[in-house]
Protein backbone atom coordinates (compact mmCIF):
# COMPACT_ATOMS: atom_id res chain seq x y z
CA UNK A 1 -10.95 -9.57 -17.79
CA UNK A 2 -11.38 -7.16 -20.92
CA UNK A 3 -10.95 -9.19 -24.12
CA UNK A 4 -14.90 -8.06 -24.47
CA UNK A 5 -13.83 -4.96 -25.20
CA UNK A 6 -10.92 -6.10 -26.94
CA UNK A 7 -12.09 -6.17 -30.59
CA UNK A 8 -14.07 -3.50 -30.65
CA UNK A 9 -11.62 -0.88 -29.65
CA UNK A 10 -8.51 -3.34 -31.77
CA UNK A 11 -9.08 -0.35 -34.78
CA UNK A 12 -8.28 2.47 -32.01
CA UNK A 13 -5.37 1.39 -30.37
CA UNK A 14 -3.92 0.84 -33.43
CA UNK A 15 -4.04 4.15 -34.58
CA UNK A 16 -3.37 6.06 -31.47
CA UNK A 17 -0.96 3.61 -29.13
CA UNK A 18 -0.44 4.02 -25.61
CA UNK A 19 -2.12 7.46 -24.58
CA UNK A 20 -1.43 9.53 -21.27
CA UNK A 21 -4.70 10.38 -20.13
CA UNK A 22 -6.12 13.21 -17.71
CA UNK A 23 -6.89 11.82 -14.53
CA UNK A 24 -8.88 12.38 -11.39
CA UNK A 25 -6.14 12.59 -8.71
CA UNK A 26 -6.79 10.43 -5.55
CA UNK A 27 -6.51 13.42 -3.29
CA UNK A 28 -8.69 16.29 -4.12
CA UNK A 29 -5.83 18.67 -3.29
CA UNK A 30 -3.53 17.73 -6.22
CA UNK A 31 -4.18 18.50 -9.91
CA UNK A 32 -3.02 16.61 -12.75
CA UNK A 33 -1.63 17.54 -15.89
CA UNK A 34 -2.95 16.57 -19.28
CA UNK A 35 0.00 15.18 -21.45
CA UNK A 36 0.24 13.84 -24.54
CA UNK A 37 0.87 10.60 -25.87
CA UNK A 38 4.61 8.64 -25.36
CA UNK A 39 6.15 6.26 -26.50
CA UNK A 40 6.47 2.66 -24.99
CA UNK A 41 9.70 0.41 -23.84
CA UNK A 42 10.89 -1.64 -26.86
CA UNK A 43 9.02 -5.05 -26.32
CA UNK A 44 12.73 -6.91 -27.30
CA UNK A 45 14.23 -5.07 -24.18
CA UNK A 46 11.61 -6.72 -21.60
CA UNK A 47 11.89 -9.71 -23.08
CA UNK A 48 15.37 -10.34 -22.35
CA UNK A 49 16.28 -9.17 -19.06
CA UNK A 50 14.94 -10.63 -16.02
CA UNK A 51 12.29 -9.81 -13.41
CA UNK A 52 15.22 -8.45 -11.26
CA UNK A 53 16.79 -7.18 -14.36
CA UNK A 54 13.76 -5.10 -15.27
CA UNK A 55 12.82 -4.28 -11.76
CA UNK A 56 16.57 -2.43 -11.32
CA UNK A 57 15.68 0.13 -13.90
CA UNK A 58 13.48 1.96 -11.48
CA UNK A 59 15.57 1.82 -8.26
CA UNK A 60 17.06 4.88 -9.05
CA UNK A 61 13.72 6.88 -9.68
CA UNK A 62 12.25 8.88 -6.93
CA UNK A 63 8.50 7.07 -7.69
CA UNK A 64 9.69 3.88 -5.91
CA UNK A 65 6.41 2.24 -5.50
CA UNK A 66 5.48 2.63 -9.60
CA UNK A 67 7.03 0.54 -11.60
CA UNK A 68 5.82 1.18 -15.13
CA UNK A 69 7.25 -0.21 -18.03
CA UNK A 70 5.08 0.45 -20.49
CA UNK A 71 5.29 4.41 -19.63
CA UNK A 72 1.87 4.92 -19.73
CA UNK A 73 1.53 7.45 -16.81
CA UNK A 74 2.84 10.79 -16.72
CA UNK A 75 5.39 12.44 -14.30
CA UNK A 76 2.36 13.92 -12.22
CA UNK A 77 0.49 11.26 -12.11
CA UNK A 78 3.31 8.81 -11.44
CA UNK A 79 4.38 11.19 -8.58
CA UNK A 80 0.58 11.61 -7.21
CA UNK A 81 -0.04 7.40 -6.56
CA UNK A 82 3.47 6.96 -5.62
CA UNK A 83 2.90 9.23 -2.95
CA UNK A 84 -0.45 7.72 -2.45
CA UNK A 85 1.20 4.58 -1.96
CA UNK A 86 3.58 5.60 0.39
CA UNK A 87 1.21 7.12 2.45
CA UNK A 88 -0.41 3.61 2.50
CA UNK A 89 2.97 2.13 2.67
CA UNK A 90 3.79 4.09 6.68
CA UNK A 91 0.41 4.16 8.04
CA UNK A 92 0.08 0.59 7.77
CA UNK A 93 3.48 -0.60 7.79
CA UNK A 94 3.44 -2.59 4.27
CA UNK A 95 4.89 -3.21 1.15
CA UNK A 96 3.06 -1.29 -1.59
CA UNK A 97 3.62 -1.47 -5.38
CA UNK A 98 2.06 -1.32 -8.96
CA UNK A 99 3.60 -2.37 -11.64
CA UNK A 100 1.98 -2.16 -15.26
CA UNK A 101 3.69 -4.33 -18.11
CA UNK A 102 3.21 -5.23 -21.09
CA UNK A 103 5.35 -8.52 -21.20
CA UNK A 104 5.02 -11.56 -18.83
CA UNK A 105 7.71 -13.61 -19.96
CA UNK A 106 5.72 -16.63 -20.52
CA UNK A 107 4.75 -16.76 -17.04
CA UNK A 108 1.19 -17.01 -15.43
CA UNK A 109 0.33 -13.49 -14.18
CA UNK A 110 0.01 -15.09 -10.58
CA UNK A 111 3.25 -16.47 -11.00
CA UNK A 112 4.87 -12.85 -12.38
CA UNK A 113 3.26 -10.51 -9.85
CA UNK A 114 4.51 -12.57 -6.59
CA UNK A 115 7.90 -13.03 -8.41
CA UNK A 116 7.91 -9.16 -9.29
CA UNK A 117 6.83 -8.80 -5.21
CA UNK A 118 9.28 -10.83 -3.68
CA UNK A 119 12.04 -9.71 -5.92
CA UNK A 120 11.02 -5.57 -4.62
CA UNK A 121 9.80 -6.20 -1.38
CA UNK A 122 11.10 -5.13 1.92
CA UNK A 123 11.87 -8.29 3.52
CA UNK A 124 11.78 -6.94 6.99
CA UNK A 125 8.13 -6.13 6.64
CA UNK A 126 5.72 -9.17 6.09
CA UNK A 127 2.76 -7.45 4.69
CA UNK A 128 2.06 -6.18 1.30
CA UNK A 129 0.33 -5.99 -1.79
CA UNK A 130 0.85 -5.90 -5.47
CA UNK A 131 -1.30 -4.12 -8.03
CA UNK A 132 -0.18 -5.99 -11.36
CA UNK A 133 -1.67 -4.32 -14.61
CA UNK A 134 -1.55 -7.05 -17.36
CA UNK A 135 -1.21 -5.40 -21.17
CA UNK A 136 0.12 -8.72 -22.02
CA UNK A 137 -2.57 -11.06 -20.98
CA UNK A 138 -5.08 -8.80 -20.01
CA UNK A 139 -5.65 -10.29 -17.18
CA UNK A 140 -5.18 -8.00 -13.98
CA UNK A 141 -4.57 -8.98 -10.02
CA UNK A 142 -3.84 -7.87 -7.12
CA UNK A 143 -0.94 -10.16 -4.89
CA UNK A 144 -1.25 -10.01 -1.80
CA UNK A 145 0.82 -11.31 1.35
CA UNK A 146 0.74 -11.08 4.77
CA UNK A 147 -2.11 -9.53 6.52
CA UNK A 148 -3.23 -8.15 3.70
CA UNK A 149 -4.33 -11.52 2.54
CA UNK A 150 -7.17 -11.05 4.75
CA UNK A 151 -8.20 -7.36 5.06
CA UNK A 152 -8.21 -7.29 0.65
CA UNK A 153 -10.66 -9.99 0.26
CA UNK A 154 -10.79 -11.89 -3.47
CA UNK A 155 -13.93 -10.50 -3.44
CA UNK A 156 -13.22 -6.96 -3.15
CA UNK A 157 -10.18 -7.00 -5.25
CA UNK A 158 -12.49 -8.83 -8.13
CA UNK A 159 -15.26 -6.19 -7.48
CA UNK A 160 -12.10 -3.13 -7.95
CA UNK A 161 -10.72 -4.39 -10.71
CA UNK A 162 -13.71 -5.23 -12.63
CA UNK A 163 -15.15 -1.63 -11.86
CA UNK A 164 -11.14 -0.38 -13.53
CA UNK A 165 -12.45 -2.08 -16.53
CA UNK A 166 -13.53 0.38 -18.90
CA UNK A 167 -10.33 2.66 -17.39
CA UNK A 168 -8.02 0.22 -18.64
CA UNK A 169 -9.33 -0.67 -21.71
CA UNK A 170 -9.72 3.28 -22.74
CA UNK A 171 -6.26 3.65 -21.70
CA UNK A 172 -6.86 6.05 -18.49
CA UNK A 173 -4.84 4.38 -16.47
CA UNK A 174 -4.32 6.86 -13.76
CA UNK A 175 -7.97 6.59 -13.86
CA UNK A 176 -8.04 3.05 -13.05
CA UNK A 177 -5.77 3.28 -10.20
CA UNK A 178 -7.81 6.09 -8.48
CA UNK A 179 -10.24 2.91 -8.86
CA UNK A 180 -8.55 0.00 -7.46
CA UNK A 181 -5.63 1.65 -4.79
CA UNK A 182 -8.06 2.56 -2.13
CA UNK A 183 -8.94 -1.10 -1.24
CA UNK A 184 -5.74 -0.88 0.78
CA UNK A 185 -7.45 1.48 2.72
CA UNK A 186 -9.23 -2.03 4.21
CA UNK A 187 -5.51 -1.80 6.34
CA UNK A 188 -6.63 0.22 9.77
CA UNK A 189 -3.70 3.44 9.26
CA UNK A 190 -1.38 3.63 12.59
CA UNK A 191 -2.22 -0.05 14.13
CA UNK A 192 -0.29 -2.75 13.79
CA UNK A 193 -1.08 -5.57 15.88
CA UNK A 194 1.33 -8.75 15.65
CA UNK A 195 -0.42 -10.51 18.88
CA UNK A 196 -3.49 -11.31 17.23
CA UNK A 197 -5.07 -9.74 20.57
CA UNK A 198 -7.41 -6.88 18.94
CA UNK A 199 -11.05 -7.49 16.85
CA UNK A 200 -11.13 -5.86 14.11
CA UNK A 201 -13.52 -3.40 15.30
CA UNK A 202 -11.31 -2.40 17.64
CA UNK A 203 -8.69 -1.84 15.13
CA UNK A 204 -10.64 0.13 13.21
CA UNK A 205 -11.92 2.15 16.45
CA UNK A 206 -8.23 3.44 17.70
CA UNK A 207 -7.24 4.20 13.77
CA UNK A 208 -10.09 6.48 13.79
CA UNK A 209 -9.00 8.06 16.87
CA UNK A 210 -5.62 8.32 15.72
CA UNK A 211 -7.05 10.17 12.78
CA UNK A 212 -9.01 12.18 15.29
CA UNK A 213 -5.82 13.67 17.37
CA UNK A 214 -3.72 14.18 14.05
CA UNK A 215 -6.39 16.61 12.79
CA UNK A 216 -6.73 18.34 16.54
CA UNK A 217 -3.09 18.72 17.49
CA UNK A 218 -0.85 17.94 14.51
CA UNK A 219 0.67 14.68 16.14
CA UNK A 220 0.94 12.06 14.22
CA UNK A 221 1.06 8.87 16.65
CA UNK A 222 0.46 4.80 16.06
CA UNK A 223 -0.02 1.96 18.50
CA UNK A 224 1.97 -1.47 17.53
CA UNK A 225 1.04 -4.76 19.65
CA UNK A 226 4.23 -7.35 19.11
CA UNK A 227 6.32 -9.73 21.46
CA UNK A 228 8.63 -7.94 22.93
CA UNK A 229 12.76 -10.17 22.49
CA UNK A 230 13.38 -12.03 25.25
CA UNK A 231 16.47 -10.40 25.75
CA UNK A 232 16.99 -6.92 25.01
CA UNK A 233 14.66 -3.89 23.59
CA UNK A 234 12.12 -3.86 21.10
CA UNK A 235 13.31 -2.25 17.43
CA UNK A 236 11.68 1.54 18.57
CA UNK A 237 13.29 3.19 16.15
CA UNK A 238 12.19 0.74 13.46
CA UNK A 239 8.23 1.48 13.58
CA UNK A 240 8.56 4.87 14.35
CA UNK A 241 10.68 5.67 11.27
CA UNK A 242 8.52 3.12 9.09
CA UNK A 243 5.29 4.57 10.16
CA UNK A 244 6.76 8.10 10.28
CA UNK A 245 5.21 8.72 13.74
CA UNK A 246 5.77 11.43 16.30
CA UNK A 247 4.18 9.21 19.00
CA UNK A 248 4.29 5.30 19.38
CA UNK A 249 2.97 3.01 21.59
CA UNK A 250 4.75 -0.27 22.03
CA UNK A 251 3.12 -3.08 23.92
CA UNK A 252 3.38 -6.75 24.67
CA UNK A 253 0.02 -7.66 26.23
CA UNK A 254 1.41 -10.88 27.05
CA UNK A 255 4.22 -10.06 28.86
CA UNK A 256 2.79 -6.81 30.21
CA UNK A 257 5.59 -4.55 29.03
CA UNK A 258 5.15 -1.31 26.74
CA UNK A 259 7.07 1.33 26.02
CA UNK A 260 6.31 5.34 24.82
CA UNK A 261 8.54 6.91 22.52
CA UNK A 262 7.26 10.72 22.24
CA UNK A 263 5.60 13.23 23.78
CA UNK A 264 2.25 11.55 26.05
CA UNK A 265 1.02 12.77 29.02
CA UNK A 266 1.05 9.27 31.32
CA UNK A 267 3.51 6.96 32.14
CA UNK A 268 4.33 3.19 31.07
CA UNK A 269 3.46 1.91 34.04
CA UNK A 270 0.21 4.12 33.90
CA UNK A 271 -1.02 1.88 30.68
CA UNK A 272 0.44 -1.25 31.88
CA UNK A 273 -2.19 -0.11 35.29
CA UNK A 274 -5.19 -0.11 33.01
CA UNK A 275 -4.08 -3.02 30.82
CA UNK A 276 -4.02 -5.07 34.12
CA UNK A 277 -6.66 -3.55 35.52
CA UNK A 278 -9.51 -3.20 32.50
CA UNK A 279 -7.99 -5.04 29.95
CA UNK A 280 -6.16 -4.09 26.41
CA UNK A 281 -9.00 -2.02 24.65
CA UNK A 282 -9.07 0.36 27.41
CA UNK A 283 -5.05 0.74 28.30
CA UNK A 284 -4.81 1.46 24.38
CA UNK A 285 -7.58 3.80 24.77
CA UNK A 286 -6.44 5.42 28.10
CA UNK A 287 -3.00 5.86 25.87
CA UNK A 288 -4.85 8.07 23.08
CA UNK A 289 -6.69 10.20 25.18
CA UNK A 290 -3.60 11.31 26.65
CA UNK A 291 -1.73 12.53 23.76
């Protein structure tokens, strides 16, 4: 994707190395710190350990979503996407990661990004995406899996990354995330629906309302559509820890059966009324207006 900058700025890098850059934060309401260059992993060191291997030496960092090898990002601005990331991470209930490298190992960087994903992924959450920043091949991607397959388009992602470009190639690569991260914005924040039973206007309706009671009251709340088990009780306290929620609405629309965790102001059997009695738009609506 950049090799036509690549001889042109050859001389520079030479001389200078892998830079830490100052950055334009995502959020307005952090600062950055300008830092000075560092220096990069040994290149013999990636090369002989494993994806698994390499991904271990940063389960024991607090930036669990960042996974950068080559070092290129300083301690503020690794802290400021990784908390991006997890922000994107609960409010849509997915895996998110970037990793920047330097090394492939020989492999395609297709084949390394969904190897790096599947080997750091939360396997009890489908969805997820991978931001993979190539120094080896120069060639950068974006895995995807799950639902995200289809809310990041290959188009978008292609129109991201090229616009990361000149970032990348200058070596601002806090710069270039601010770029490419908020296409998993694409992900409605606080609705998850495993039924298939919402349009994606819809979605994108209620997440807006969510947004809309967070900033009135404080509550944080989320609405997840999923079979309910045939025997037993949904996993309750699995979405509303994930999504870090204060409010969640569970509901089968098939099987007519919901179930409120938090403080709402009608009943179960008051949504599962309007679900029967209007349809699921307006139970799920009914639900938010009476938080």
């Amino acid at each position: 994707m950049r090799k036509f900058f690549w001889m042109t700025l050859c001389f520079v890098f030479l001389l200078t190395g892998c830079r830490k850059a100052e950055t334009v934060p995502v959020s307005n309401s952090i600062s950055i710190t300008k830092e000075t260059a560092v220096e990069t992993l040994p290149e013999t060191e990636a090369e002989t350990l494993s994806i698994p291997e390499r991904a271990a030496q940063f389960r024991k960092s607090e930036h669990q979503h960042i996974y950068d090898e080559c070092e290129v990002l300083t301690e503020n601005e690794n802290g400021l996407h990784s908390s991006y990331l997890e922000w994107i991470a609960s409010s849509r209930l997915v895996n998110a990661f970037v990793v920047i490298t330097d090394n492939l190992n020989g492999s395609s960087p297709e084949q390394f990004a969904e190897s790096y994903y599947q080997t750091i992924s939360d396997a009890a959450v489908p969805d997820g995406f991978l931001v993979l920043i190539n120094n080896d091949t120069n060639q950068d991607i974006i895995y995807t899996a799950g639902r995200c397959r289809s809310w990041m388009t290959q188009t978008e992602i292609s129109v991201v990354l090229d616009g990361a470009t000149r970032d990348l190639i200058e070596g601002r690569f806090a710069d270039a995330l601010n770029r490419i991260l908020p296409v998993s914005e694409q992900l409605p924040a606080y609705v998850l629906d495993r039924t298939a039973s919402l349009t994606e206007a819809e979605m994108q309706e209620f997440s807006g309302k969510i947004r809309s009671v967070q900033e009135d009251s404080g509550t944080q709340c989320a609405v997840v559509l999923l079979p309910f088990p045939e025997d037993g009780e949904p996993d309750v306290t699995f979405y509303q820890d994930r999504m870090q929620c204060d409010t969640l609405l569970l509901l089968d629309p098939e099987k007519k059966q919901c179930r409120i965790i938090g403080e709402a102001s009608l009943s179960e059997a008051a949504v599962l009324e309007v679900l029967e009695s209007q349809g699921l738009p307006w139970s799920v609506r009914n639900f938010l207006e009476n938080i």
